[in-house]
PDB file of N, CA and C in Angstrom:
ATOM      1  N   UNK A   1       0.829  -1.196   0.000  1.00  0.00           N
ATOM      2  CA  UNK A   1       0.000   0.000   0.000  1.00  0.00           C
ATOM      3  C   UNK A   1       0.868   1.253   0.000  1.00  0.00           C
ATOM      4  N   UNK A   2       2.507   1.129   0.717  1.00  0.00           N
ATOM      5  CA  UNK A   2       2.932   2.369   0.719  1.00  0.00           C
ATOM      6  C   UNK A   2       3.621   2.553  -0.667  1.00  0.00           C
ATOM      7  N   UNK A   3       4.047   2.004  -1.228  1.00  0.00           N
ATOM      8  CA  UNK A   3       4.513   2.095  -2.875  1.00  0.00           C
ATOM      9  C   UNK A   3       3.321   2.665  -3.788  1.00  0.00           C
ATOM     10  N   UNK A   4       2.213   2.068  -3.650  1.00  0.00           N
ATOM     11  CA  UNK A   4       1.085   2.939  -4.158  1.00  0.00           C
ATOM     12  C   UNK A   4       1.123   4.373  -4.210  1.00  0.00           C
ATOM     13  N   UNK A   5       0.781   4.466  -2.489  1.00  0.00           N
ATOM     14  CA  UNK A   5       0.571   5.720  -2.238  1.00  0.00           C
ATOM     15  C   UNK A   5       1.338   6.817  -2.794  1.00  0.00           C
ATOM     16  N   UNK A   6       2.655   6.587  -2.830  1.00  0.00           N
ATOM     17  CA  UNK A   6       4.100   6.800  -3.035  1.00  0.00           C
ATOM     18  C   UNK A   6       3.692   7.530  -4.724  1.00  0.00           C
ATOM     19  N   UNK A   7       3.434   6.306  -5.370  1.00  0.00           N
ATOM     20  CA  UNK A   7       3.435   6.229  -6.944  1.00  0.00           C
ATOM     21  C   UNK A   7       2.384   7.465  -7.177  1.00  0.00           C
ATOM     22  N   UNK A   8       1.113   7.252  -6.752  1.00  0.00           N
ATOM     23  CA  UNK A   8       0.044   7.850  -7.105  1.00  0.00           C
ATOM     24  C   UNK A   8      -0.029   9.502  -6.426  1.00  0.00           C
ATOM     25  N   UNK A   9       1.360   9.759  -5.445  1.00  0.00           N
ATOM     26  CA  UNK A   9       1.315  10.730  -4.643  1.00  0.00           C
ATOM     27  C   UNK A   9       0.491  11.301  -4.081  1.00  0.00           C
ATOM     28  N   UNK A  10       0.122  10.335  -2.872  1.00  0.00           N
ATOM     29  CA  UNK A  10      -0.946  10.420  -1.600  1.00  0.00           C
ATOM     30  C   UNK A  10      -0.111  10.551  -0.639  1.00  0.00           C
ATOM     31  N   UNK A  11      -0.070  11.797  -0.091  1.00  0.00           N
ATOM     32  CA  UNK A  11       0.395  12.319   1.281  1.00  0.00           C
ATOM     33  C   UNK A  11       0.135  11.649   2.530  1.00  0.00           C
ATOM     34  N   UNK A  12       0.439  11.184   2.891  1.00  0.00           N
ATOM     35  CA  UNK A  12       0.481  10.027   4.295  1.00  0.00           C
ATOM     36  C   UNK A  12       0.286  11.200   5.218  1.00  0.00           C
ATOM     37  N   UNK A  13       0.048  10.759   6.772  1.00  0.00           N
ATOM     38  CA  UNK A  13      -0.122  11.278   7.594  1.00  0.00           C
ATOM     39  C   UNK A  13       0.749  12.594   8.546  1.00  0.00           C
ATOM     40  N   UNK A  14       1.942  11.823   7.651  1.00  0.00           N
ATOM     41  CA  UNK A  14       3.028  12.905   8.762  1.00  0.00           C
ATOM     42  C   UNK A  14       3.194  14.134   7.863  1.00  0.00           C
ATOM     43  N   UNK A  15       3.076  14.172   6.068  1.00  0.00           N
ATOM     44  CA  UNK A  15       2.856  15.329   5.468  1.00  0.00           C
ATOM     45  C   UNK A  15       1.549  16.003   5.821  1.00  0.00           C
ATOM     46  N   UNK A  16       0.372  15.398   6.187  1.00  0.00           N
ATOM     47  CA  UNK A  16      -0.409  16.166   6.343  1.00  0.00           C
ATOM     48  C   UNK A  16      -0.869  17.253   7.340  1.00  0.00           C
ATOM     49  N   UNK A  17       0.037  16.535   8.618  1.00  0.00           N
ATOM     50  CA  UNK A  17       0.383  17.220   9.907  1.00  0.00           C
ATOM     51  C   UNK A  17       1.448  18.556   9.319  1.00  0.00           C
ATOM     52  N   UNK A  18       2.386  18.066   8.746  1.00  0.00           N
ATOM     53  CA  UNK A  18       3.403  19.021   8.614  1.00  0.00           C
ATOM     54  C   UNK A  18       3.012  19.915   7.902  1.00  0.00           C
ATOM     55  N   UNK A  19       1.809  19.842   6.630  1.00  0.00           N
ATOM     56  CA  UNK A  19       1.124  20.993   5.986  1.00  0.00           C
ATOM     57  C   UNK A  19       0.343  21.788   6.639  1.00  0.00           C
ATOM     58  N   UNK A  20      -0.204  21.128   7.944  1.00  0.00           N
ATOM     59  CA  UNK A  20      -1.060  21.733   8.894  1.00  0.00           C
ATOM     60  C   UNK A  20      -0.141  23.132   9.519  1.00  0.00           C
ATOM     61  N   UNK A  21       0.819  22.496   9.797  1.00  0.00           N
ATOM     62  CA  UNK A  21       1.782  23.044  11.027  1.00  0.00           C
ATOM     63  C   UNK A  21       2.010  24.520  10.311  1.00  0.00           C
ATOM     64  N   UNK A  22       2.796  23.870   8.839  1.00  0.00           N
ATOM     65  CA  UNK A  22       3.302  25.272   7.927  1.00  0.00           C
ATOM     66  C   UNK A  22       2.344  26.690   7.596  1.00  0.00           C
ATOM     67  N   UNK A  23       0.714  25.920   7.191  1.00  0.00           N
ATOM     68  CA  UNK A  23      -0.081  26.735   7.161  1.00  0.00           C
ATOM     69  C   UNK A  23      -0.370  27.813   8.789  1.00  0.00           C
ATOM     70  N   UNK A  24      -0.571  27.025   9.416  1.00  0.00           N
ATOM     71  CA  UNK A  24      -0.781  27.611  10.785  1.00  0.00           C
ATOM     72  C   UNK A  24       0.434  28.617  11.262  1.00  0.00           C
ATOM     73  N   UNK A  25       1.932  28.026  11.225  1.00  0.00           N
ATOM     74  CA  UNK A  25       2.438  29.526  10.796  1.00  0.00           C
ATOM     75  C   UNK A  25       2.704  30.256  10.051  1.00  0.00           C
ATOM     76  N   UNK A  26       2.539  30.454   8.942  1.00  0.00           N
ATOM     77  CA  UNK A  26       2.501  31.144   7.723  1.00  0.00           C
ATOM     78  C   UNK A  26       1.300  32.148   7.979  1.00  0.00           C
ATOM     79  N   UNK A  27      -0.210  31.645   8.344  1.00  0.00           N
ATOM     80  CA  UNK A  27      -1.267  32.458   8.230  1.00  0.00           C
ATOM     81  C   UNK A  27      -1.805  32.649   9.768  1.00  0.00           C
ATOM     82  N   UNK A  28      -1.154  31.990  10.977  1.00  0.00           N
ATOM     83  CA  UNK A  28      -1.923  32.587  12.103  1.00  0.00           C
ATOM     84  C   UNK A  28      -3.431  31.603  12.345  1.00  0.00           C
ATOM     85  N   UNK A  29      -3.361  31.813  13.412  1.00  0.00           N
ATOM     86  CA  UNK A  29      -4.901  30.911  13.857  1.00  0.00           C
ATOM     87  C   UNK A  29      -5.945  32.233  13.540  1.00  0.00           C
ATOM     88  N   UNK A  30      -5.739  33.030  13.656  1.00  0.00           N
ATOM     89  CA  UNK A  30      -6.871  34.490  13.429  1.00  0.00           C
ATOM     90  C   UNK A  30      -7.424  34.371  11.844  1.00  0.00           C
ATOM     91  N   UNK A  31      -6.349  34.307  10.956  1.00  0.00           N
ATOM     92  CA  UNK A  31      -6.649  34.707   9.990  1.00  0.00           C
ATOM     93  C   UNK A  31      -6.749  33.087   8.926  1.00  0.00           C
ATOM     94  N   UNK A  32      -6.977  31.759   9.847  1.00  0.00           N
ATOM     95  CA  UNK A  32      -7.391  30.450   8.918  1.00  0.00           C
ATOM     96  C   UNK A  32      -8.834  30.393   9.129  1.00  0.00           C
ATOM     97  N   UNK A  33      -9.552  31.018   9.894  1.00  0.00           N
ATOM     98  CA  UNK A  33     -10.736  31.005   9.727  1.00  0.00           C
ATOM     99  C   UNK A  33     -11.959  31.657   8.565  1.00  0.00           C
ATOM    100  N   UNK A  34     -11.108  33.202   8.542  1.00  0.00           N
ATOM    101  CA  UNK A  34     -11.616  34.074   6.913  1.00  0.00           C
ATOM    102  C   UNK A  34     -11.213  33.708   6.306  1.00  0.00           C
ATOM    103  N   UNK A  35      -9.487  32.516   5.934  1.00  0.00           N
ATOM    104  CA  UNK A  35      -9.717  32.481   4.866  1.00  0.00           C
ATOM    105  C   UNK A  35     -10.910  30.928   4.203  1.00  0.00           C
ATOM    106  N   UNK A  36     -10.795  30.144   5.309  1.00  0.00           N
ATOM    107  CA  UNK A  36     -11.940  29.286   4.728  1.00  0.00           C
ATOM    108  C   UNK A  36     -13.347  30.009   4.481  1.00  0.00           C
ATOM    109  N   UNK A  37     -13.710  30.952   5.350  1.00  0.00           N
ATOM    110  CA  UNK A  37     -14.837  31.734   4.891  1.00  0.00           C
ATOM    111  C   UNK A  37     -14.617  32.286   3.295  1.00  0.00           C
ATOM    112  N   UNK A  38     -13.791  32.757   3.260  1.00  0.00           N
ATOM    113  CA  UNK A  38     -13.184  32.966   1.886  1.00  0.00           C
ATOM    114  C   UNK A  38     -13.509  31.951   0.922  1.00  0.00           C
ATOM    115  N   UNK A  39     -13.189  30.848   0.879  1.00  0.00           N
ATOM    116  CA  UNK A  39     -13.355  29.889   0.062  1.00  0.00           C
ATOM    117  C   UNK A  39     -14.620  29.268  -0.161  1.00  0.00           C
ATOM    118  N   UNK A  40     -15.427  29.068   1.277  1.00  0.00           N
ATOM    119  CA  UNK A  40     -16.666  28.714   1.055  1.00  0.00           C
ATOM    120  C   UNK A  40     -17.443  29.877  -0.102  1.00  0.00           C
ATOM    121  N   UNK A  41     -17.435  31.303   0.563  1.00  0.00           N
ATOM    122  CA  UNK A  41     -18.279  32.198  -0.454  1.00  0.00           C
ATOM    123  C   UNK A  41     -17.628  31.799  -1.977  1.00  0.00           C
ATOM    124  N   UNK A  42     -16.549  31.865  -1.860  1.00  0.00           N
ATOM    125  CA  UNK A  42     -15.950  31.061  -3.747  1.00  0.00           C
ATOM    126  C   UNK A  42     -16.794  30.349  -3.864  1.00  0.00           C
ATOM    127  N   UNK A  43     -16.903  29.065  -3.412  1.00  0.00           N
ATOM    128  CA  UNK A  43     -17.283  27.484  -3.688  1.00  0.00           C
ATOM    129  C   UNK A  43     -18.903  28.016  -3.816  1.00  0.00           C
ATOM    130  N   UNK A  44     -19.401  28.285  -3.548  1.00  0.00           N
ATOM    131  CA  UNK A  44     -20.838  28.677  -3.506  1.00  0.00           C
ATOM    132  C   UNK A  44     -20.946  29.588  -4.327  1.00  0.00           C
ATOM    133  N   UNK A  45     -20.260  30.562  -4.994  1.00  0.00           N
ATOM    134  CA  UNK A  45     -20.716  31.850  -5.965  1.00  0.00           C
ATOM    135  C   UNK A  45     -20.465  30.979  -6.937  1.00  0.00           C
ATOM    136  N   UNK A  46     -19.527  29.914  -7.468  1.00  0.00           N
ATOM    137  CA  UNK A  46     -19.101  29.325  -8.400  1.00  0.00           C
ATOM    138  C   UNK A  46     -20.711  27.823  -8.555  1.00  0.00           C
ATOM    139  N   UNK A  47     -20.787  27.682  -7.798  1.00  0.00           N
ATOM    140  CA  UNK A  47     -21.679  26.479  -7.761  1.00  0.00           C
ATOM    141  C   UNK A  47     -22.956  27.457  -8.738  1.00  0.00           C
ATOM    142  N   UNK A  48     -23.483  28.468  -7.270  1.00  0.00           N
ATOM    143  CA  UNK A  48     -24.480  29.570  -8.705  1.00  0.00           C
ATOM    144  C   UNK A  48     -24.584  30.002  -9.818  1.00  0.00           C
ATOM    145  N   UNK A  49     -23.133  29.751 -10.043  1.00  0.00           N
ATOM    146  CA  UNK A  49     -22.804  30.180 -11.460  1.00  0.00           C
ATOM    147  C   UNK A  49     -22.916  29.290 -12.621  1.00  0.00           C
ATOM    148  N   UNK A  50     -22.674  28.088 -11.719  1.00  0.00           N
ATOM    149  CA  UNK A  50     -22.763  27.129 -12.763  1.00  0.00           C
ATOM    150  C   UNK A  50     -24.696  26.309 -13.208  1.00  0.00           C
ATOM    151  N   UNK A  51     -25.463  26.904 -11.783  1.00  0.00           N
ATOM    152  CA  UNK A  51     -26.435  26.388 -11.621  1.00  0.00           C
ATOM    153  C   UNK A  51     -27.518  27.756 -13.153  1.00  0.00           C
ATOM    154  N   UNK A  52     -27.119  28.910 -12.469  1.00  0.00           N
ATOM    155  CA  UNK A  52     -27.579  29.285 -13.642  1.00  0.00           C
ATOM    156  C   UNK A  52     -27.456  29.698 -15.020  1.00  0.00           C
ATOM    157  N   UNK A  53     -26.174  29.210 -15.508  1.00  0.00           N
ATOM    158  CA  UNK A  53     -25.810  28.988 -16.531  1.00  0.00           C
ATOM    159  C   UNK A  53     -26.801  27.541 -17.391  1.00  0.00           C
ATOM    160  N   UNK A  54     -27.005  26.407 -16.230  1.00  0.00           N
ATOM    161  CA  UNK A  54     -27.594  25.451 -16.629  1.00  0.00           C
ATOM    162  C   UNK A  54     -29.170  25.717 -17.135  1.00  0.00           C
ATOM    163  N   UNK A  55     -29.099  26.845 -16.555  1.00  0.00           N
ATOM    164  CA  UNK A  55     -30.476  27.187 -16.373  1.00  0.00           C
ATOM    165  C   UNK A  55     -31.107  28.206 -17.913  1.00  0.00           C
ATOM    166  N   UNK A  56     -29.917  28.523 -18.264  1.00  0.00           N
ATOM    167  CA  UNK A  56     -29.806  29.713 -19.447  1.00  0.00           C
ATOM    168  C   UNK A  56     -29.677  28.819 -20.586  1.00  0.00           C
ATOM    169  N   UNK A  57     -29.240  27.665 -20.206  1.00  0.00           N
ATOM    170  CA  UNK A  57     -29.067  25.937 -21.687  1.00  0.00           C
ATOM    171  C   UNK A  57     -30.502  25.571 -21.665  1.00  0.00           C
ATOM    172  N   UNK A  58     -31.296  25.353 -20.357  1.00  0.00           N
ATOM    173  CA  UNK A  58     -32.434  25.302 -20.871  1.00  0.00           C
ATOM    174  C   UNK A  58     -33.927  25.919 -21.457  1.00  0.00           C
ATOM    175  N   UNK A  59     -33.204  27.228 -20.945  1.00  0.00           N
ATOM    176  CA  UNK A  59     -34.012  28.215 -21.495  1.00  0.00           C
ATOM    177  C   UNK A  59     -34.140  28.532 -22.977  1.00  0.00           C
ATOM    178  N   UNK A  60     -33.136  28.231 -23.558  1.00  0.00           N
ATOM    179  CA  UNK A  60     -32.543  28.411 -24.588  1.00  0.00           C
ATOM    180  C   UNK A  60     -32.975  27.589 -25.804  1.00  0.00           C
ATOM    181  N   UNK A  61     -32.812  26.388 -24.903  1.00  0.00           N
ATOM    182  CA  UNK A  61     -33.735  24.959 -25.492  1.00  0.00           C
ATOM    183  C   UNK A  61     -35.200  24.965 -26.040  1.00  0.00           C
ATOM    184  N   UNK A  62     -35.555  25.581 -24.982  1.00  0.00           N
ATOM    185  CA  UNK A  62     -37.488  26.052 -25.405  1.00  0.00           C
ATOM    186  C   UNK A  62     -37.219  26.928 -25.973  1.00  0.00           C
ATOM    187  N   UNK A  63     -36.788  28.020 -26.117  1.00  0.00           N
ATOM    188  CA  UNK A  63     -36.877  28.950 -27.119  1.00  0.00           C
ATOM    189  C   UNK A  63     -36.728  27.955 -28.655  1.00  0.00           C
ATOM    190  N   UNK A  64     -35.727  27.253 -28.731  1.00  0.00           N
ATOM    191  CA  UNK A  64     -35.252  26.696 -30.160  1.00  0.00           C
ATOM    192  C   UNK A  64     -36.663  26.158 -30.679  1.00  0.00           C
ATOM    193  N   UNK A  65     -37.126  25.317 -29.403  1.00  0.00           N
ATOM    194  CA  UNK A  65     -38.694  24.276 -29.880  1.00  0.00           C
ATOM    195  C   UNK A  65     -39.785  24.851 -30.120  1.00  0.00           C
ATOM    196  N   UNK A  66     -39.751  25.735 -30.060  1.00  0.00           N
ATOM    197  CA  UNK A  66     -41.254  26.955 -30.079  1.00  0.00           C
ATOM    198  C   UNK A  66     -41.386  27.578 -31.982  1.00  0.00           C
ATOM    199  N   UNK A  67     -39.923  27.687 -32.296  1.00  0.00           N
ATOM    200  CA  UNK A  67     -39.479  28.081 -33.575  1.00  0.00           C
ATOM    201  C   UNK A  67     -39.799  27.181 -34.773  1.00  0.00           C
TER     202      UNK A  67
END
């Protein structure tokens, strides 16, 4: 399993601690909280975006069938 992991480059446990560690001093415990707030409002303006875009393909659709 660890040659896998290795191959396919899956970070085992002790990189993931150590990415923890780096982030935490690099950005502070104050400021890892806005930035996940940060990311959620991304992840969610992007999701809308994509929801009504889907929404503008089918609109689009009935318009064509009406013609």
């Amino acid at each position: 399993m660890t040659s896998l992991s290795i191959i396919l480059g899956v970070p085992g446990y002790w990189q993931i601690i150590l990415i923890v560690l780096v982030v935490l001093l690099l950005f502070g415990g104050k400021k890892i909280p806005e930035l996940m707030k940060g990311i959620g409002r991304g992840t969610r303006e992007f999701k809308k975006g994509l929801n009504t875009d889907e929404e503008d393909d089918e609109g689009g659709k009935d318009v064509a069938k009406k013609d």
